[in-house]
PDB file of N, CA and C in Angstrom:
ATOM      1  N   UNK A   1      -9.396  44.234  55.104  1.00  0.00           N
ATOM      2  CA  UNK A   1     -10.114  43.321  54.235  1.00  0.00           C
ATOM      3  C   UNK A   1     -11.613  43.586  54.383  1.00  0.00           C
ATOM      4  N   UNK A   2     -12.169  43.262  53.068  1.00  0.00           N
ATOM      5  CA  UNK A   2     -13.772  43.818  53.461  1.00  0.00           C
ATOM      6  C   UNK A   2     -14.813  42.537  53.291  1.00  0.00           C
ATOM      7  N   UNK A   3     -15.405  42.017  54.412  1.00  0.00           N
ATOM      8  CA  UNK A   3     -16.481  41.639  54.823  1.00  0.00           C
ATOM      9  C   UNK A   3     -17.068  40.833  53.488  1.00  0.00           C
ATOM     10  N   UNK A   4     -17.959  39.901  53.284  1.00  0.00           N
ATOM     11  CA  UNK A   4     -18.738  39.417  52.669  1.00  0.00           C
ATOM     12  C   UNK A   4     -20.071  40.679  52.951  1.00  0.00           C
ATOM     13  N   UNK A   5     -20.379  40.666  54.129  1.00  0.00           N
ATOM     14  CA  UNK A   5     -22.018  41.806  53.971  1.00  0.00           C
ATOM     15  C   UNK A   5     -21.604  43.061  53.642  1.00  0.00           C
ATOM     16  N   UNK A   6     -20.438  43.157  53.945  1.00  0.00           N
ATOM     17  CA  UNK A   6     -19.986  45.044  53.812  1.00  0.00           C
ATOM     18  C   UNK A   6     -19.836  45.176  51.836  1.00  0.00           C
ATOM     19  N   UNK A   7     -19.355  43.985  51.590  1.00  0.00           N
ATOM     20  CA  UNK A   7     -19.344  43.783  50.079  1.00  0.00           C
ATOM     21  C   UNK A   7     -20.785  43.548  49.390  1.00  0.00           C
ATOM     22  N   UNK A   8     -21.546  43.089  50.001  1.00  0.00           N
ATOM     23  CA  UNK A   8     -23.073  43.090  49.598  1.00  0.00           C
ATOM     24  C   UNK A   8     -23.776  43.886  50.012  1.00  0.00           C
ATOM     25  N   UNK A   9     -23.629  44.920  50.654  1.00  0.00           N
ATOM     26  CA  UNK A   9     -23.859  46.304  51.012  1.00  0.00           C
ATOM     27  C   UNK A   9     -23.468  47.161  49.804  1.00  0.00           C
ATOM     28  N   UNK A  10     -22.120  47.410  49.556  1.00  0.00           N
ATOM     29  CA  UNK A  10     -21.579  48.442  48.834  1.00  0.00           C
ATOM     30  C   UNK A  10     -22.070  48.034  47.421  1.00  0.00           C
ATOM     31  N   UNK A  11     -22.533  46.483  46.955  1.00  0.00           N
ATOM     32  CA  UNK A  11     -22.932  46.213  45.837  1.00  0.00           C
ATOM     33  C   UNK A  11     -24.492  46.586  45.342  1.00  0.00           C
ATOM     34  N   UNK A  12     -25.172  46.423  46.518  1.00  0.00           N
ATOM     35  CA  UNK A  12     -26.438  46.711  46.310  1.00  0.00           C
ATOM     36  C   UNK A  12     -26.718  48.398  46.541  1.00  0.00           C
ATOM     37  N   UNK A  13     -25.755  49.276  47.361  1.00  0.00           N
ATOM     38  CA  UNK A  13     -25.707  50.921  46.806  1.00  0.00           C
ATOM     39  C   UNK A  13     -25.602  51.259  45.901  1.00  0.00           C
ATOM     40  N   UNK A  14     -24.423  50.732  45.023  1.00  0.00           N
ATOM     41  CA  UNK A  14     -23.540  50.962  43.692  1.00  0.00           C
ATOM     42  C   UNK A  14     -24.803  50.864  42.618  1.00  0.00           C
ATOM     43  N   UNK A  15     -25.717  49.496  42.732  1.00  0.00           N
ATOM     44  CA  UNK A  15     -26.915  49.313  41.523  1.00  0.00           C
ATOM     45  C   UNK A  15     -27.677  50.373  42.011  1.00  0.00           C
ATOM     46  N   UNK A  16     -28.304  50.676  43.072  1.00  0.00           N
ATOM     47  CA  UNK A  16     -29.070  51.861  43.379  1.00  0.00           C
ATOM     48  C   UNK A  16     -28.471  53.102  42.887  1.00  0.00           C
ATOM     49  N   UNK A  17     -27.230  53.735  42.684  1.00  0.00           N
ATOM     50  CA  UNK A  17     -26.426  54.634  42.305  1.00  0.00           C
ATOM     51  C   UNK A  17     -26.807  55.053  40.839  1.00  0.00           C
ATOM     52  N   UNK A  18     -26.670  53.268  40.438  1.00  0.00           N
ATOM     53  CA  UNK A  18     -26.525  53.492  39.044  1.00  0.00           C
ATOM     54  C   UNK A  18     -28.007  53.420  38.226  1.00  0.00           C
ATOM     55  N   UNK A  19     -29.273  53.500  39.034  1.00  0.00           N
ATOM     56  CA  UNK A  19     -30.885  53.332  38.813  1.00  0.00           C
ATOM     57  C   UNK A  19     -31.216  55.029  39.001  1.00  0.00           C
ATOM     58  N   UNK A  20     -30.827  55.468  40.109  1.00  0.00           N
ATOM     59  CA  UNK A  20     -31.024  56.410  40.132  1.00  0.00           C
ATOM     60  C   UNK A  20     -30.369  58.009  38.879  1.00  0.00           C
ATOM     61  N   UNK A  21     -29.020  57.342  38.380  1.00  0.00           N
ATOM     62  CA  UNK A  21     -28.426  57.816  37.452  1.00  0.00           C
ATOM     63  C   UNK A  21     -29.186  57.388  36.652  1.00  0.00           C
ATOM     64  N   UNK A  22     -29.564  56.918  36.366  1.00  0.00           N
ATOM     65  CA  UNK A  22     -30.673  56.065  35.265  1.00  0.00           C
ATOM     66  C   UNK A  22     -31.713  57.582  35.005  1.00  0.00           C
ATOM     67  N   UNK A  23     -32.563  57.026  35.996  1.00  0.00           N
ATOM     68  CA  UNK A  23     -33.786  57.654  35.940  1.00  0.00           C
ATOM     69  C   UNK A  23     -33.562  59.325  36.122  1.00  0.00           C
ATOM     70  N   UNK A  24     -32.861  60.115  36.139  1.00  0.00           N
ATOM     71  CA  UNK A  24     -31.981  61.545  36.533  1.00  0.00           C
ATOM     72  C   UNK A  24     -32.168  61.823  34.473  1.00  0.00           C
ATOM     73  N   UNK A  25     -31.303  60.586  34.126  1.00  0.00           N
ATOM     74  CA  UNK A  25     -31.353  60.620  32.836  1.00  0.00           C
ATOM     75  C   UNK A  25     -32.375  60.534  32.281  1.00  0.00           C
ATOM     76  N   UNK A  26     -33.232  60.340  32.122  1.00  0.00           N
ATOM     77  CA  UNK A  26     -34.966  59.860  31.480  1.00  0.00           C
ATOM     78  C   UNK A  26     -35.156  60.880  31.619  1.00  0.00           C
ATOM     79  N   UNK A  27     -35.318  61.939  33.194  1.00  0.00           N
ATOM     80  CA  UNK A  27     -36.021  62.939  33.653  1.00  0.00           C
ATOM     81  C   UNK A  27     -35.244  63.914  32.608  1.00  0.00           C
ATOM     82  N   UNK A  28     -34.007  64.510  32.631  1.00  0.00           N
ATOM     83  CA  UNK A  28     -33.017  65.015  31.700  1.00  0.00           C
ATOM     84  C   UNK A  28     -33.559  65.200  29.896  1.00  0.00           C
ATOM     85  N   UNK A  29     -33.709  63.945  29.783  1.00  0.00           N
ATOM     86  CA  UNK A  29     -33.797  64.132  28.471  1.00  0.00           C
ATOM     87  C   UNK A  29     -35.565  64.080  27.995  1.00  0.00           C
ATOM     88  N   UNK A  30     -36.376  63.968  28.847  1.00  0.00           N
ATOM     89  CA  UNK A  30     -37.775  64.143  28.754  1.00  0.00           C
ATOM     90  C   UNK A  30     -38.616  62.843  28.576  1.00  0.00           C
ATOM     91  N   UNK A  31     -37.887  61.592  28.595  1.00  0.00           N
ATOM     92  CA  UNK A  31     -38.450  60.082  28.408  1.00  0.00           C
ATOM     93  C   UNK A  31     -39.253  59.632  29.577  1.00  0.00           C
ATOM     94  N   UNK A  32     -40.388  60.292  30.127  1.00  0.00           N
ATOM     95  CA  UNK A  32     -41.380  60.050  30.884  1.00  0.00           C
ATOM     96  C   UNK A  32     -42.612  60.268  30.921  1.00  0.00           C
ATOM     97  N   UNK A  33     -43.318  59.911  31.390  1.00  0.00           N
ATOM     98  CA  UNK A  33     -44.516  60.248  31.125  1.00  0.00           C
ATOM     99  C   UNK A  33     -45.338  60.014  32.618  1.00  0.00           C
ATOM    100  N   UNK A  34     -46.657  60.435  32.615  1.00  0.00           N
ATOM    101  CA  UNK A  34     -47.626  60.580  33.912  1.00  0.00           C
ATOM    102  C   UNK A  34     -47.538  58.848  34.128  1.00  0.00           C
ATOM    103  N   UNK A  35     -47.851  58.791  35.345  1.00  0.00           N
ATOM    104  CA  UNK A  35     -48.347  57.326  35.818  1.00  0.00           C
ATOM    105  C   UNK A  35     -49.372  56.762  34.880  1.00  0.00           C
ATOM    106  N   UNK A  36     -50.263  57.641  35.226  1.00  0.00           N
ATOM    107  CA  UNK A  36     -51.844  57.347  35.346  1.00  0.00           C
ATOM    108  C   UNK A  36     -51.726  57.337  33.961  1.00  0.00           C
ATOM    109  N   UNK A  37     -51.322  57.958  33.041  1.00  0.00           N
ATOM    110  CA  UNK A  37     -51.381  58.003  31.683  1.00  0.00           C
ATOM    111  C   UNK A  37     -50.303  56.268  31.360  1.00  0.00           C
ATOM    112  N   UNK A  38     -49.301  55.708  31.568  1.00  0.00           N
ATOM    113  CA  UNK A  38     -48.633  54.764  31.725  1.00  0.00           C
ATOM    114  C   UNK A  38     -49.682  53.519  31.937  1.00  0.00           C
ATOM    115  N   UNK A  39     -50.346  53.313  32.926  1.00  0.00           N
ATOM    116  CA  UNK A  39     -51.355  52.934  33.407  1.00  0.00           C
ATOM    117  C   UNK A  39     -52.590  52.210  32.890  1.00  0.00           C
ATOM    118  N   UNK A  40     -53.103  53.492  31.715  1.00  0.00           N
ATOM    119  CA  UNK A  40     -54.029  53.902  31.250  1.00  0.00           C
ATOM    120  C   UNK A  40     -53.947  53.094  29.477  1.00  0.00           C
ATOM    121  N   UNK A  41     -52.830  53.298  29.233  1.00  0.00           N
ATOM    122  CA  UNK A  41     -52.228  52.412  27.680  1.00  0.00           C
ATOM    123  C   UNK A  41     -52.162  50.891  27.830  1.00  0.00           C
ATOM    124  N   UNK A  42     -51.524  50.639  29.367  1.00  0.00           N
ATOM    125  CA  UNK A  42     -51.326  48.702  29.628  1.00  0.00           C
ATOM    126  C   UNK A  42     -52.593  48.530  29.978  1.00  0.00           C
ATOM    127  N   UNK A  43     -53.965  49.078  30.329  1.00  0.00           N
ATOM    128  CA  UNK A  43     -55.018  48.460  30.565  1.00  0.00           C
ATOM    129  C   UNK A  43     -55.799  48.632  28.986  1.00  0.00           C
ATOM    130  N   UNK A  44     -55.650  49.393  27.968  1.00  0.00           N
ATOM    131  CA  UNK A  44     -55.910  49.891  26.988  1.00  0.00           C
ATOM    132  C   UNK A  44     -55.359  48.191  26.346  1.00  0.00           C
ATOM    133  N   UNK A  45     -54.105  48.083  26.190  1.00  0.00           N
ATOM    134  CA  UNK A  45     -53.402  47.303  25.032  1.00  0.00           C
ATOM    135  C   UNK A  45     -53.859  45.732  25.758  1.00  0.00           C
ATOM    136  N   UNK A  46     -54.236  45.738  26.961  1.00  0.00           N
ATOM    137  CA  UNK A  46     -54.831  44.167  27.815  1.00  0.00           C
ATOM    138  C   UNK A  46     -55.986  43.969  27.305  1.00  0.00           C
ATOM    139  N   UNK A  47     -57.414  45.108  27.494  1.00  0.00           N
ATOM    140  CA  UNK A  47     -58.462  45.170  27.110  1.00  0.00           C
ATOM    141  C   UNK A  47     -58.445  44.785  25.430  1.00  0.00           C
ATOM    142  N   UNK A  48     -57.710  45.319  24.871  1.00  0.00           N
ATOM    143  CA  UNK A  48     -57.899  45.013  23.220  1.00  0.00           C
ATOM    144  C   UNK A  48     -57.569  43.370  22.928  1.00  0.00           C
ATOM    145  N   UNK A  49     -56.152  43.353  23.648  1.00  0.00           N
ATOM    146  CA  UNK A  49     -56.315  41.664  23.536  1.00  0.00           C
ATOM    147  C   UNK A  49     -56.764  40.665  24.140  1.00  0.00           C
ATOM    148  N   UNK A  50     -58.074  41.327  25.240  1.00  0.00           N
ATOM    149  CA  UNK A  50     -59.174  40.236  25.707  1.00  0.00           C
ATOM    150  C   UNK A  50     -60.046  39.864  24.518  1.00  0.00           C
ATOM    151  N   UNK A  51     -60.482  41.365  24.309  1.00  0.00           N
ATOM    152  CA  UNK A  51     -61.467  41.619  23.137  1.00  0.00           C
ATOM    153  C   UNK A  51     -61.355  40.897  21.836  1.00  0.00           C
ATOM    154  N   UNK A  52     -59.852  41.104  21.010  1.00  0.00           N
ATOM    155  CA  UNK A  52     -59.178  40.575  20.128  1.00  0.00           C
ATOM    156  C   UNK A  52     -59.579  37.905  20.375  1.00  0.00           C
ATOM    157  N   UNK A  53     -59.138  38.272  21.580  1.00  0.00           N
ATOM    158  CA  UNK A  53     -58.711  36.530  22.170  1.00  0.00           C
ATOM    159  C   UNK A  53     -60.842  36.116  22.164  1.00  0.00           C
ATOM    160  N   UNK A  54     -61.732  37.418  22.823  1.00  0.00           N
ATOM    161  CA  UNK A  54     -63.409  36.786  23.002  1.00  0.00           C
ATOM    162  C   UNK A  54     -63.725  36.629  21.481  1.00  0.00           C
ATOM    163  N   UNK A  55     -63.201  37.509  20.688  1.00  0.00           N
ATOM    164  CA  UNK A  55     -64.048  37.379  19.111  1.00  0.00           C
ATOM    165  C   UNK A  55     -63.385  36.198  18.127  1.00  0.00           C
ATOM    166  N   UNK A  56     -62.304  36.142  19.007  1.00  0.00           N
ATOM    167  CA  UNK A  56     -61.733  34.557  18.203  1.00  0.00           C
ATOM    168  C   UNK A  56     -62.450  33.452  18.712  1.00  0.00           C
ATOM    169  N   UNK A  57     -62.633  33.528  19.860  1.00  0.00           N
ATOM    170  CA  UNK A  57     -63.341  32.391  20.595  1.00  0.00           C
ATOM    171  C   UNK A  57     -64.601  31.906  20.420  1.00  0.00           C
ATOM    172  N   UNK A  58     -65.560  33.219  19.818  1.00  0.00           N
ATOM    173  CA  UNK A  58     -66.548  33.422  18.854  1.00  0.00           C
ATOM    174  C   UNK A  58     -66.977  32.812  17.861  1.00  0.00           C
ATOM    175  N   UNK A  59     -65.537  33.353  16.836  1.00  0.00           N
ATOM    176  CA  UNK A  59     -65.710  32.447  15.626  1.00  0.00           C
ATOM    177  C   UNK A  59     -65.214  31.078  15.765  1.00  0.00           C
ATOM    178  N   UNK A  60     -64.671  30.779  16.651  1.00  0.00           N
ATOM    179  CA  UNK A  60     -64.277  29.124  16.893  1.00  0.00           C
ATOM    180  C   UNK A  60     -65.577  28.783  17.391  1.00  0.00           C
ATOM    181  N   UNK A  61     -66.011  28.810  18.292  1.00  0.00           N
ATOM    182  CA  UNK A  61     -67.853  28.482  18.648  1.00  0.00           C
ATOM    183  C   UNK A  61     -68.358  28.220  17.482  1.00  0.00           C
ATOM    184  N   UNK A  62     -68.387  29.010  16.830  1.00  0.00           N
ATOM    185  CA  UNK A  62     -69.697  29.258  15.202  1.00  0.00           C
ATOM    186  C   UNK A  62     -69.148  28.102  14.870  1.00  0.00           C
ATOM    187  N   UNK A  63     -67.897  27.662  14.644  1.00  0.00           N
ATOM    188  CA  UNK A  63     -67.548  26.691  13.381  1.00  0.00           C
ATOM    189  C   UNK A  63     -67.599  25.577  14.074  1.00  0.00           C
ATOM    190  N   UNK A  64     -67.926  25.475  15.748  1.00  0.00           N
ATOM    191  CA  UNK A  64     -68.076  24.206  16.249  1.00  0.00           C
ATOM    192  C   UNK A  64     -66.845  23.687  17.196  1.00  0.00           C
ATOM    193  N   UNK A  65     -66.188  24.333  17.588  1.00  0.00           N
ATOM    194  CA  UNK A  65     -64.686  24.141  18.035  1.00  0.00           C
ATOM    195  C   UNK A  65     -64.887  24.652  19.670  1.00  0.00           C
ATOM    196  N   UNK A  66     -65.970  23.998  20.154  1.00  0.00           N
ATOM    197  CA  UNK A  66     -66.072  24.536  21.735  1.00  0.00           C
ATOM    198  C   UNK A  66     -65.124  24.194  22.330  1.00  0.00           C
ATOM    199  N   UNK A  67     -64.381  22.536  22.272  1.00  0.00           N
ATOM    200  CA  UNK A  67     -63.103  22.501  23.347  1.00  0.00           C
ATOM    201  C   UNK A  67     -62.286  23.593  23.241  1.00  0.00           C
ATOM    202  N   UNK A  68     -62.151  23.518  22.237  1.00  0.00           N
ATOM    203  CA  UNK A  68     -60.528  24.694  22.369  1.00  0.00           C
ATOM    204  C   UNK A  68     -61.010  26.132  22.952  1.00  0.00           C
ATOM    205  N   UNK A  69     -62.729  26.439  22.654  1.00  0.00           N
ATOM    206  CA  UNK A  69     -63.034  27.809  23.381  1.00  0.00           C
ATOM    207  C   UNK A  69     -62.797  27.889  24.986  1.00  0.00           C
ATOM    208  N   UNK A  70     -63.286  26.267  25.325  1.00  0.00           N
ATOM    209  CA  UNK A  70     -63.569  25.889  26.922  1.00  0.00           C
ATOM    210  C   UNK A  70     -61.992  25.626  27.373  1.00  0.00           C
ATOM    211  N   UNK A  71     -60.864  25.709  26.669  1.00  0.00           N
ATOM    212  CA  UNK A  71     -59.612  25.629  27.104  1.00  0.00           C
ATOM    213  C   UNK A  71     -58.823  27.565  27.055  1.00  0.00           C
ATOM    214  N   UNK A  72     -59.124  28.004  26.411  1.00  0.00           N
ATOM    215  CA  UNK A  72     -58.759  29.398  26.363  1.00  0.00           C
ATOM    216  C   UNK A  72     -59.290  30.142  27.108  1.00  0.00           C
ATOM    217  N   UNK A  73     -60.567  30.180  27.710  1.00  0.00           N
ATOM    218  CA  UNK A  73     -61.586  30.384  28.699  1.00  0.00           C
ATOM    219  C   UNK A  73     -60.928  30.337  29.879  1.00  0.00           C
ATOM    220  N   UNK A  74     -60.396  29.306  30.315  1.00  0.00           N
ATOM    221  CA  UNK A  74     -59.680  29.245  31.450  1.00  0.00           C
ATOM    222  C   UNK A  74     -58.404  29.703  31.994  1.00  0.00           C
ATOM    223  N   UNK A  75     -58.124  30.176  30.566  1.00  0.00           N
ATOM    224  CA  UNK A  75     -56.969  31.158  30.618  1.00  0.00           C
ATOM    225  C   UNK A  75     -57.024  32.700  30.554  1.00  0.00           C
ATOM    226  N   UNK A  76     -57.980  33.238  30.053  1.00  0.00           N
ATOM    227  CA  UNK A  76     -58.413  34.534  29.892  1.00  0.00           C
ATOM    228  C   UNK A  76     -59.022  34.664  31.504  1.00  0.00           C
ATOM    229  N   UNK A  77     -59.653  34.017  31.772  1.00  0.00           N
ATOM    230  CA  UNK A  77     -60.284  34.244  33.339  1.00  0.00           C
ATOM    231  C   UNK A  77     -59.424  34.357  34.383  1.00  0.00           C
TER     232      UNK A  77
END
């Protein structure tokens, strides 16, 4: 009979088995890319929607709508 840990052992190899088959596959079929380049796009697509979230906050200022700037503010920070 097998164990409760020996069974949570062999379960948590089996997902590693099947991550590593994973990623064998990605490498295989060419679905990867550099880190740093990976990296380089999520600080890219963050930066645009700081930028995107300050120029809204902007035109809410102009039209007089400071609470809601001074509430988004605290979330961007």
């Amino acid at each position: 009979m097998l164990g409760l840990q020996d069974y949570y052992q062999m379960k948590s190899e089996l997902e590693l088995l099947r991550n590593l088959a994973e990623a064998e596959d990605d490498v295989r079929e060419e679905r990867v890319a550099p880190m740093q380049e990976s990296f380089d796009e999520i600080r890219a697509a963050l930066m645009a929607r700081k930028r995107g979230l300050l120029l809204l906050m902007r035109s809410w200022m102009e039209e007089g709508n400071i609470e809601i700037c001074c509430e988004m503010s605290e979330n961007i920070i």
